[in-house]
Protein backbone atom coordinates (compact mmCIF):
# COMPACT_ATOMS: atom_id res chain seq x y z
CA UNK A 1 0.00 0.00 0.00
CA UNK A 2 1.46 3.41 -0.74
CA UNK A 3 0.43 6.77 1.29
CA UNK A 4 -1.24 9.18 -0.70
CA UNK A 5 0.96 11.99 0.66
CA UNK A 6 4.68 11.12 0.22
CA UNK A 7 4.27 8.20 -2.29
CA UNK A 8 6.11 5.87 -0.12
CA UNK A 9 5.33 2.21 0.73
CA UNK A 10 3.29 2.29 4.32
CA UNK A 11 4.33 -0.39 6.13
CA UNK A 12 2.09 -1.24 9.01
CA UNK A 13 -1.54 -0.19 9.33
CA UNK A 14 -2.11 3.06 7.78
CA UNK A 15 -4.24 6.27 8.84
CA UNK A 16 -7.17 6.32 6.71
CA UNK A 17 -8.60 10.19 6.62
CA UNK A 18 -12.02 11.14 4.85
CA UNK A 19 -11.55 13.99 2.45
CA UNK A 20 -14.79 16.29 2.03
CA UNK A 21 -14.92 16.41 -1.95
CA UNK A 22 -17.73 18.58 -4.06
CA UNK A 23 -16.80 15.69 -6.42
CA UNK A 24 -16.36 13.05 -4.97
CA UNK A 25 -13.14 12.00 -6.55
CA UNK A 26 -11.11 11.44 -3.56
CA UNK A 27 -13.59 10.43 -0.56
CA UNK A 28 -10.18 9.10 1.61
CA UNK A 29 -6.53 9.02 1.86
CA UNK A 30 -4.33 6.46 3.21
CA UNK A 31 -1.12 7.74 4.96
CA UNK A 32 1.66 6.70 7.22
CA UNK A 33 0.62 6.60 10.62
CA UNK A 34 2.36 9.25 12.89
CA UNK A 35 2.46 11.42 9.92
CA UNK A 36 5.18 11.49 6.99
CA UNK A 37 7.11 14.42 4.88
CA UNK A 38 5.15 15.27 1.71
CA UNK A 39 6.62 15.03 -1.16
CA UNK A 40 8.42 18.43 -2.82
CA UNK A 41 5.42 18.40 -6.13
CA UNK A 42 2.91 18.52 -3.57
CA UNK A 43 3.66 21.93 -1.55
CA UNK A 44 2.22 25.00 -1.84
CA UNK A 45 4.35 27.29 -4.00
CA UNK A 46 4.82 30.40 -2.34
CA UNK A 47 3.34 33.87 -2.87
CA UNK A 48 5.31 35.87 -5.23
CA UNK A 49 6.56 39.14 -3.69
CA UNK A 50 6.06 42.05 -5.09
């Protein structure tokens, strides 16, 4: 099983976490339990200063 925020293999149980969707594409996500790093394409870009 791999967690849905780092892309890593979970080994273990995993933390399943219900997503509130308008769409309903994504309804949970399984991630490492304890909590993980995301991975660097899923960050926020910063604000641009101006």
């Amino acid at each position: 099983m791999m967690c849905d925020r780092c892309g890593k293999p979970i080994e273990g149980e995993p933390e399943v976490v219900q997503v509130d969707s308008p769409t309903g594409a994504a309804p949970s996500l399984t991630l490492h339990r304890g909590g993980c790093r995301p991975a660097p394409h899923q960050s926020t870009p910063e604000e641009p200063t101006r």
